[in-house]
Protein backbone atom coordinates (compact mmCIF):
# COMPACT_ATOMS: atom_id res chain seq x y z
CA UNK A 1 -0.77 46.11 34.33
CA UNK A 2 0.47 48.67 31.56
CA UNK A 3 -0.67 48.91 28.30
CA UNK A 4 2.25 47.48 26.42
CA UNK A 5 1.37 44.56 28.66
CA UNK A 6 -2.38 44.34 27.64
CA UNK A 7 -1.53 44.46 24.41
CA UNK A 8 1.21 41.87 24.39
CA UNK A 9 -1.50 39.41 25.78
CA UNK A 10 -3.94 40.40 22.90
CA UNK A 11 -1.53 39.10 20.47
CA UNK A 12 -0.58 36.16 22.08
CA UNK A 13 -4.16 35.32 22.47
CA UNK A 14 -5.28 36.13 18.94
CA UNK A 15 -2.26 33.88 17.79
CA UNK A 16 -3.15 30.89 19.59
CA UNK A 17 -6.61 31.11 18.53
CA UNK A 18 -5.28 31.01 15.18
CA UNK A 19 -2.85 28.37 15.05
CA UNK A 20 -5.45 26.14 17.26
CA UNK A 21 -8.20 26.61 14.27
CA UNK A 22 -5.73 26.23 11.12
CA UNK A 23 -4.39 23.09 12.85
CA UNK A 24 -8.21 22.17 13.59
CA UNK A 25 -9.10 21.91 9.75
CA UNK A 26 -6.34 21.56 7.81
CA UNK A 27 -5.99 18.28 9.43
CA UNK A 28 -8.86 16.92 7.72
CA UNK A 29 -7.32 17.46 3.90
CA UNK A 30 -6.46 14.89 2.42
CA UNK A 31 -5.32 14.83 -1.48
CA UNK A 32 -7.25 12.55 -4.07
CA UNK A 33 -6.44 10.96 -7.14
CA UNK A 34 -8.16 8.72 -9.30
CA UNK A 35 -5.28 6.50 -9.97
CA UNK A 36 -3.21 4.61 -7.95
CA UNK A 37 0.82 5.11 -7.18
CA UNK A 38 2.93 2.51 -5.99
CA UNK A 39 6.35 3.52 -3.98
CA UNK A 40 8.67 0.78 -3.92
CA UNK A 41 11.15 0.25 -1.24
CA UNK A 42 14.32 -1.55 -1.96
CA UNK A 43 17.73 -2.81 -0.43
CA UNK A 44 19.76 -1.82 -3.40
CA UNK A 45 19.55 1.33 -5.89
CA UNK A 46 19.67 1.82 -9.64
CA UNK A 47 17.91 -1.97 -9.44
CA UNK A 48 15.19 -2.76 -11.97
CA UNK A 49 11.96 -3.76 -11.43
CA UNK A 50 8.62 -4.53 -13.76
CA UNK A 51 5.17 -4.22 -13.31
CA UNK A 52 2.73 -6.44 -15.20
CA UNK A 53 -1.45 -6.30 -14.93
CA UNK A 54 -2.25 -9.88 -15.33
CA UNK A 55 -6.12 -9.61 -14.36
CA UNK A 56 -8.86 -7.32 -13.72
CA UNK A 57 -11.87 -7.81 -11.51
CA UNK A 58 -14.80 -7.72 -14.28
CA UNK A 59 -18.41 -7.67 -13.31
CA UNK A 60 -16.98 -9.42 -9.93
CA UNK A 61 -15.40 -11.98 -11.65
CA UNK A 62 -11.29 -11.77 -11.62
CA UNK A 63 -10.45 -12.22 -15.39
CA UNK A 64 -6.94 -12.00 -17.02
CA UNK A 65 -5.89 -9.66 -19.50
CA UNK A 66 -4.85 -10.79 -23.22
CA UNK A 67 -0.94 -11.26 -22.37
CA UNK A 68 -1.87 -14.37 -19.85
CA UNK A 69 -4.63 -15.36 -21.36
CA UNK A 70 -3.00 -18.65 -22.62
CA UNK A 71 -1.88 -20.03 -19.44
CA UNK A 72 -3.55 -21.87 -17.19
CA UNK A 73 -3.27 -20.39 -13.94
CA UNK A 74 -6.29 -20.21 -11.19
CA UNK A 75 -7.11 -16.54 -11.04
CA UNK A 76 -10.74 -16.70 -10.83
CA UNK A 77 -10.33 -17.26 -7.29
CA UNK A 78 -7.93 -14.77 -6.32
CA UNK A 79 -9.46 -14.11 -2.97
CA UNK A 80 -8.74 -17.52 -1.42
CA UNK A 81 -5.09 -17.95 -2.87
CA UNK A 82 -1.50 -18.17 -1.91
CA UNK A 83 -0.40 -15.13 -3.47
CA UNK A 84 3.29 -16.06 -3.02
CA UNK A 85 2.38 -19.13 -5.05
CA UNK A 86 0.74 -17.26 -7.34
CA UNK A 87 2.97 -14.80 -7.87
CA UNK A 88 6.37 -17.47 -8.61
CA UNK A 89 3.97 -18.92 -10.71
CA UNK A 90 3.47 -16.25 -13.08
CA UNK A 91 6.89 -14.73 -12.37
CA UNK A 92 8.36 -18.13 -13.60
CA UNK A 93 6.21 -17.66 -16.95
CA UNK A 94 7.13 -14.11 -17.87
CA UNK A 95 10.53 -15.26 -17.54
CA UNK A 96 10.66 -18.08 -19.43
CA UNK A 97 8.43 -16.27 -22.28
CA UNK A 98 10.18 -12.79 -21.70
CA UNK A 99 6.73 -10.87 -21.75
CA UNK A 100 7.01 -7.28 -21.84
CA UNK A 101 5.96 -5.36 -19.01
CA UNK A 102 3.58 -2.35 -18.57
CA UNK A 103 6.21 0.05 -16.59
CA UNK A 104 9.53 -0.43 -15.99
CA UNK A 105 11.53 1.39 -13.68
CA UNK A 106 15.02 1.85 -11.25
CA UNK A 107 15.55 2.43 -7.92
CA UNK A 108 16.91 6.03 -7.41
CA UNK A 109 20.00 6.72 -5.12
CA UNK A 110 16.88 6.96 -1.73
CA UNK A 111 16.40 3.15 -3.11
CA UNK A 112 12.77 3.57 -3.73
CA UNK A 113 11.10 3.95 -7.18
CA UNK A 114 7.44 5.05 -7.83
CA UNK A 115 5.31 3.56 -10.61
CA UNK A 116 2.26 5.58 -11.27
CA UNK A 117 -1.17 6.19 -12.62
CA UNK A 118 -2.30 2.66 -12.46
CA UNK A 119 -5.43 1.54 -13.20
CA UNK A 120 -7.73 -0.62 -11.17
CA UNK A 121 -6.20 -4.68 -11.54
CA UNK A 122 -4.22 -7.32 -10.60
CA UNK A 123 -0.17 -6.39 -10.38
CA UNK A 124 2.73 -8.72 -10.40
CA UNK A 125 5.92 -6.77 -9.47
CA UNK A 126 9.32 -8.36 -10.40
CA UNK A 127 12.69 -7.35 -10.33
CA UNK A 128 16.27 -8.39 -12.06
CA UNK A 129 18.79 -9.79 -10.00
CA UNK A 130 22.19 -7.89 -8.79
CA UNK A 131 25.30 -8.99 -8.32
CA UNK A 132 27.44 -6.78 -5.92
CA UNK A 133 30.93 -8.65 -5.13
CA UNK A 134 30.41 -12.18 -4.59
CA UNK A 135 27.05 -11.96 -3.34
CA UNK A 136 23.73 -11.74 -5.92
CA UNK A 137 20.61 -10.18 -4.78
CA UNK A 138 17.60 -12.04 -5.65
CA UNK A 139 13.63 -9.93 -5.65
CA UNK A 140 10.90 -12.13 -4.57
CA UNK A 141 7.54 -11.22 -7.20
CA UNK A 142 4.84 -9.98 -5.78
CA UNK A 143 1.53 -9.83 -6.63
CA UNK A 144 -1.08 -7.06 -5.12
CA UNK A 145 -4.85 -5.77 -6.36
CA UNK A 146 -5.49 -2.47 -7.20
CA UNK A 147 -8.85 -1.45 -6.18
CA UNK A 148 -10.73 0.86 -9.01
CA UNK A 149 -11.56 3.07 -5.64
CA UNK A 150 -7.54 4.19 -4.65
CA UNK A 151 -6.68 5.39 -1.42
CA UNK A 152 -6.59 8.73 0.31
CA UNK A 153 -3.77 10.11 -1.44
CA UNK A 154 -3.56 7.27 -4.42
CA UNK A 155 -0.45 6.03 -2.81
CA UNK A 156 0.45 2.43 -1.84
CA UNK A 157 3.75 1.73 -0.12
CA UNK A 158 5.74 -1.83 -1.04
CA UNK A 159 8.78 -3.05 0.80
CA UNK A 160 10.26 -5.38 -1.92
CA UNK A 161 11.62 -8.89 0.11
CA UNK A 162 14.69 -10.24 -1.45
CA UNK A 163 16.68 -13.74 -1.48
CA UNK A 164 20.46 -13.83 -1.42
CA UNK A 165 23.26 -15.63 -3.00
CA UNK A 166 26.49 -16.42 -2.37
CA UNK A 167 29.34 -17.11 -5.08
CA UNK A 168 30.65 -20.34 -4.22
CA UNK A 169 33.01 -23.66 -5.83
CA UNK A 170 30.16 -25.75 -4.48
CA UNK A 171 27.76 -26.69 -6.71
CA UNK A 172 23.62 -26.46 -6.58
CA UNK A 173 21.51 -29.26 -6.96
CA UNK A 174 17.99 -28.71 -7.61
CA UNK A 175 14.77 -30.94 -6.94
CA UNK A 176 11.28 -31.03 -9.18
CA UNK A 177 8.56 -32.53 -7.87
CA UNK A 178 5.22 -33.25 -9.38
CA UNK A 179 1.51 -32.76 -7.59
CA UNK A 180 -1.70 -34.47 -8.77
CA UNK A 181 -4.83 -33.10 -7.11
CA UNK A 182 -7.46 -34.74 -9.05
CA UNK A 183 -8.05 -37.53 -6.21
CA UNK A 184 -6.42 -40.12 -8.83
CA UNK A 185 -8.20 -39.08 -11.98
CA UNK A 186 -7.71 -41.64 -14.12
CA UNK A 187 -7.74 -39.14 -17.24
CA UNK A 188 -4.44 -38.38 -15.66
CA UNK A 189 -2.18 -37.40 -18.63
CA UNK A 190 1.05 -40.01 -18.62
CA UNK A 191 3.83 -37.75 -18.19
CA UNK A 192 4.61 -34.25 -18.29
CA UNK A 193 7.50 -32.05 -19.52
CA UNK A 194 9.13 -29.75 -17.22
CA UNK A 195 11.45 -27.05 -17.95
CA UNK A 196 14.65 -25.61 -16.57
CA UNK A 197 15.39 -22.06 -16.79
CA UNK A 198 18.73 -20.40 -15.76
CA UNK A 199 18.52 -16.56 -15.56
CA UNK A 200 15.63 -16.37 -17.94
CA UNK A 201 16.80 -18.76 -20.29
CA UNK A 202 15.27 -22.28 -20.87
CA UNK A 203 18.52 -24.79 -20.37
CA UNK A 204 16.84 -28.14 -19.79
CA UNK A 205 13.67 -30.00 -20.81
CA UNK A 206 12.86 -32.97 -19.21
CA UNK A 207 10.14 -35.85 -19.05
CA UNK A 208 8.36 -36.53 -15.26
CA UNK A 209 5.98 -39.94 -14.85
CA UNK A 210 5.48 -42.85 -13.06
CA UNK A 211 8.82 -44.19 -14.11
CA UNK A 212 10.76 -41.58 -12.15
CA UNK A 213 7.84 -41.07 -9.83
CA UNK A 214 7.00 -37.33 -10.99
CA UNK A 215 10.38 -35.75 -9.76
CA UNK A 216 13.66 -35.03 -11.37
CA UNK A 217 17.01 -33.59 -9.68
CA UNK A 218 19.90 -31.47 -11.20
CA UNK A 219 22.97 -31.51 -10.25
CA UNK A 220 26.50 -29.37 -10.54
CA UNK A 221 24.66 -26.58 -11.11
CA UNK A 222 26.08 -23.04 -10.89
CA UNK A 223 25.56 -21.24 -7.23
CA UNK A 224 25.63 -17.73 -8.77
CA UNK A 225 22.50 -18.42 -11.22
CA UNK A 226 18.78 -17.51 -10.66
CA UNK A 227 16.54 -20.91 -11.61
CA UNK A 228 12.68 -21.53 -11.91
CA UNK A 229 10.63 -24.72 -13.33
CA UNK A 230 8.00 -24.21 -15.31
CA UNK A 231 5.16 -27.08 -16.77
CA UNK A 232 5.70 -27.05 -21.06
CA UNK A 233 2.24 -27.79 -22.08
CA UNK A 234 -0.63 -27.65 -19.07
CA UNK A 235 -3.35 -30.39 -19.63
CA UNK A 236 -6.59 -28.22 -20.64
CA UNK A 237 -8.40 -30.14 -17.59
CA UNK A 238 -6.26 -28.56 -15.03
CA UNK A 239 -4.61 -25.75 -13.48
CA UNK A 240 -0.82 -25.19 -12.40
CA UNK A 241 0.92 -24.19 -9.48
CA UNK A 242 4.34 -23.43 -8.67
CA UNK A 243 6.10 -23.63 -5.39
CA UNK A 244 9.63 -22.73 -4.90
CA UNK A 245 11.09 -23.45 -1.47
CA UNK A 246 15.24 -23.27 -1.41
CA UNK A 247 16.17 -25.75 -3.51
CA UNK A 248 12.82 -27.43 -4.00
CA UNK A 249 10.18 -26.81 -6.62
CA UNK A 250 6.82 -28.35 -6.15
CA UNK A 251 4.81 -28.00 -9.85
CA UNK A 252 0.97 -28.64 -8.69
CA UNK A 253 -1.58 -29.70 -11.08
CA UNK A 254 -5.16 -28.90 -9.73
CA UNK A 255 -8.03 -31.13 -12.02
CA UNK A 256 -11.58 -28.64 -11.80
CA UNK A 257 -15.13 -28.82 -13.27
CA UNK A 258 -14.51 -28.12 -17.21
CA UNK A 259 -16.74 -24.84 -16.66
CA UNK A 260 -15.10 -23.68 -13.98
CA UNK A 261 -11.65 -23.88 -16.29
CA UNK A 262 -13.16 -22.37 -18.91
CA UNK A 263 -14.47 -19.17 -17.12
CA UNK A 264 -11.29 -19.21 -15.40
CA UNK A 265 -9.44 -18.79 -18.46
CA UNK A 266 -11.44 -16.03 -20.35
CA UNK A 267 -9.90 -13.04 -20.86
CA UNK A 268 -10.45 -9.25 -21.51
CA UNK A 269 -9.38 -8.24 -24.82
CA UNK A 270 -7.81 -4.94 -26.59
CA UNK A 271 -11.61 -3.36 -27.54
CA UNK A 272 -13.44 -4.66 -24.51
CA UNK A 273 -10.49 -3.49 -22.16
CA UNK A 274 -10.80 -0.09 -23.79
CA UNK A 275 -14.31 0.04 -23.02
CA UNK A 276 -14.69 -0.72 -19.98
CA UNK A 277 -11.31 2.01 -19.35
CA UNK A 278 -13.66 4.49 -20.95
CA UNK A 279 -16.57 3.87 -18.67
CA UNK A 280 -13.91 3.56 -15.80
CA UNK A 281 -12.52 6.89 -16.80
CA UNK A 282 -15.54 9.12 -16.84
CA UNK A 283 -17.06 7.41 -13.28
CA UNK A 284 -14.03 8.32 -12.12
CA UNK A 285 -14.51 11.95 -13.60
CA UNK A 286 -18.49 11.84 -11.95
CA UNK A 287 -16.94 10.85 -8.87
CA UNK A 288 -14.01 13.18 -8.70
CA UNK A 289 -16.65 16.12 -9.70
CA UNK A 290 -18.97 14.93 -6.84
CA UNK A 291 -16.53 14.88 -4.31
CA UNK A 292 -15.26 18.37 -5.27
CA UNK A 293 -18.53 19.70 -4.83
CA UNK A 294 -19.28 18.04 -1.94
CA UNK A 295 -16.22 19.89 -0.21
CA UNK A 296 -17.14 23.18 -1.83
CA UNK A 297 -20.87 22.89 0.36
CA UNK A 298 -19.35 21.69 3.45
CA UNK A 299 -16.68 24.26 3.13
CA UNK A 300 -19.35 26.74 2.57
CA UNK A 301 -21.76 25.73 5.48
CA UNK A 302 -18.98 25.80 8.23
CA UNK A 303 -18.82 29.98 7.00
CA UNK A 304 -22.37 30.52 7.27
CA UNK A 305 -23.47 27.72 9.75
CA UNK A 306 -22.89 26.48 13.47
CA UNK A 307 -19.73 24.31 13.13
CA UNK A 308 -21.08 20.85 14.55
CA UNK A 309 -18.29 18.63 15.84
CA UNK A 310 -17.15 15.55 13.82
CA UNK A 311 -15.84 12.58 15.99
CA UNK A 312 -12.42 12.75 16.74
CA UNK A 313 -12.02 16.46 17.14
CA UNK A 314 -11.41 18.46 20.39
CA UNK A 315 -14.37 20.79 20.91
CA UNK A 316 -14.18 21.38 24.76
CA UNK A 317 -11.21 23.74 24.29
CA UNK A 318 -13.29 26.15 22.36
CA UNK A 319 -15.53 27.92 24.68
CA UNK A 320 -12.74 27.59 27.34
CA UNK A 321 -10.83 29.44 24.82
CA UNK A 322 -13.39 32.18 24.14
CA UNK A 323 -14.53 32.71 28.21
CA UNK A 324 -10.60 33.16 28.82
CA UNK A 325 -10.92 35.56 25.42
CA UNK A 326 -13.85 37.74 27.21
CA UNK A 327 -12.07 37.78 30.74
CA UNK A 328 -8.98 39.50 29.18
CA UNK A 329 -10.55 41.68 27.05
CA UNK A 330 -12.84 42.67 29.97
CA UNK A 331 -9.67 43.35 32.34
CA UNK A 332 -8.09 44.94 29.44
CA UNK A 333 -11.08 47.50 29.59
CA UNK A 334 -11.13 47.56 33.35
CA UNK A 335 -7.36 48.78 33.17
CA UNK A 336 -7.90 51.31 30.76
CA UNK A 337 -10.73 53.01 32.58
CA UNK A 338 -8.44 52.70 36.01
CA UNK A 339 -5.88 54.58 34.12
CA UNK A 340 -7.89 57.23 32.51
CA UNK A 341 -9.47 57.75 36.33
CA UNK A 342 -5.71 58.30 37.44
């Protein structure tokens, strides 16, 4: 073997070795932010969506911010709900009282959108319906928690679900029905309003009881138009729900112990939330700092230390690696000598 030859397999050795170790640890960076991102992913661009923090987990109790504070809505027991329930019920309220939203935003021309630097809390997403031809594209809400610890990276990826449309000389009828849970309470109230609202705008109020057995039905209504129900005036005592199935809304109205009711419907106001994003902000600075100098030690100990394998990596190639290393080196040397004897 010549020398140009020797050499030759020097450098490809030298280069492997060093592609095998920047591979080896750079795949253990990951980025880190103390907020979280959401990327949204959409059928449609330039469509609008909102984002609205409706509750925060406080002291481990889920509590609603001041914008939702007057509604009764179960959100103390977040955990155990429907969130698709949950999240037409409070979509169906922010339309009907037009509440302003914390971010809004439009998908680009990739049809994704990114709303960012959110806090820790709990998120209801909606977006406006499109009409493209004859057919309108409807967003289904969604509802998500942001924990106060975000993820490797900070980012969390939605696919938004839609509901479609279709222009047509046949009319929509619509159905209301209403759902006691209160195993027959006799406090019952004696009839409830219920309210129609066509593409945000309140078009019908109307009065369910006994009489009509809790339900109501619209007819000749318009097949292009987005509809919801909402409850006027929720009985202090109780809780609402709303379901929304095709052509079907099911209003439920869930009786609780008065204390329960109560704590479910405290809220965190202006001051207190500000607090309590102060205190969030500087753990979040502690814990940021921490972590930095946690990476600076280990960083440092792998230079002047005996690397000790993490599970998950491959080791066993290393001292294979370094005996192949020695042999070619010492044949390298061998060569050389041979030559010089020549």
């Amino acid at each position: 073997m010549n020398k140009t030859k020797i050499i030759t397999l020097k450098k490809v050795f030298l280069i492997f070795i060093s592609v095998f170790f920047i591979g080896l640890f750079s795949s253990s960076i990951s980025a880190y932010s103390p907020y979280n991102d959401i990327e949204l992913s959409y059928i449609l661009e330039g469509n609008k969506f909102n984002i609205y923090r409706i509750g925060v987990l406080n002291d481990g109790i889920y509590m609603k911010t001041k914008d939702f504070k007057d509604y009764n809505i179960d959100i103390k027991n977040f955990d155990s709900l429907d969130k698709r329930i949950l999240a037409n019920t409070f979509d169906s309220y922010i339309k009907r009282d037009s509440i302003k939203p914390l971010k809004s935003s439009d998908t680009d021309s990739s049809k994704k959108l990114y709303f960012r630097d959110l806090d820790d809390g709990i998120y209801l997403i909606n977006g406006e319906s499109k009409k493209i031809g004859s057919v309108t594209y409807i967003p289904s809400p969604v509802i998500i928690y942001l924990g106060s610890t975000p993820l490797p990276g900070g980012v969390i990826n939605l696919e938004m679900k839609y509901d479609i449309s279709k222009d047509s000389p046949k009319k929509k009828d619509l159905i209301v029905y209403k759902i006691w849970k209160d195993d027959n309470n006799e406090d019952r109230p004696k009839n409830i309003e219920v309210e129609l609202i066509k593409d945000g705008k309140i078009i019908d109020t109307v009065t369910l009881n006994e009489d009509n057995n809790w339900k109501k039905e619209w007819t000749n209504l318009s097949s292009s138009s987005v509809y919801n129900v909402t409850e006027k005036d929720v009985d202090y005592k109780y809780l609402v729900s709303i379901e929304n199935e095709g052509n079907i809304f099911k209003i439920s109205n869930t009786k609780g112990k008065l204390k329960d009711i109560e704590e479910n419907n405290k809220y965190i106001d202006d001051d207190e939330y500000k607090d309590k994003q102060k205190d969030l902000d500087d753990d979040r600075e502690i814990r940021t700092k921490e972590k930095d100098e946690k990476d600076n030690r280990e960083i440092h100990e792998k230079k002047n230390k005996k690397i000790i394998p993490k599970t998950g990596q491959l080791w066993w190639p290393i001292p294979v690696l370094l005996i192949i290393g020695s042999m070619l080196i010492l044949y390298s040397t061998k060569q050389k000598r041979k030559s010089s004897n020549d």
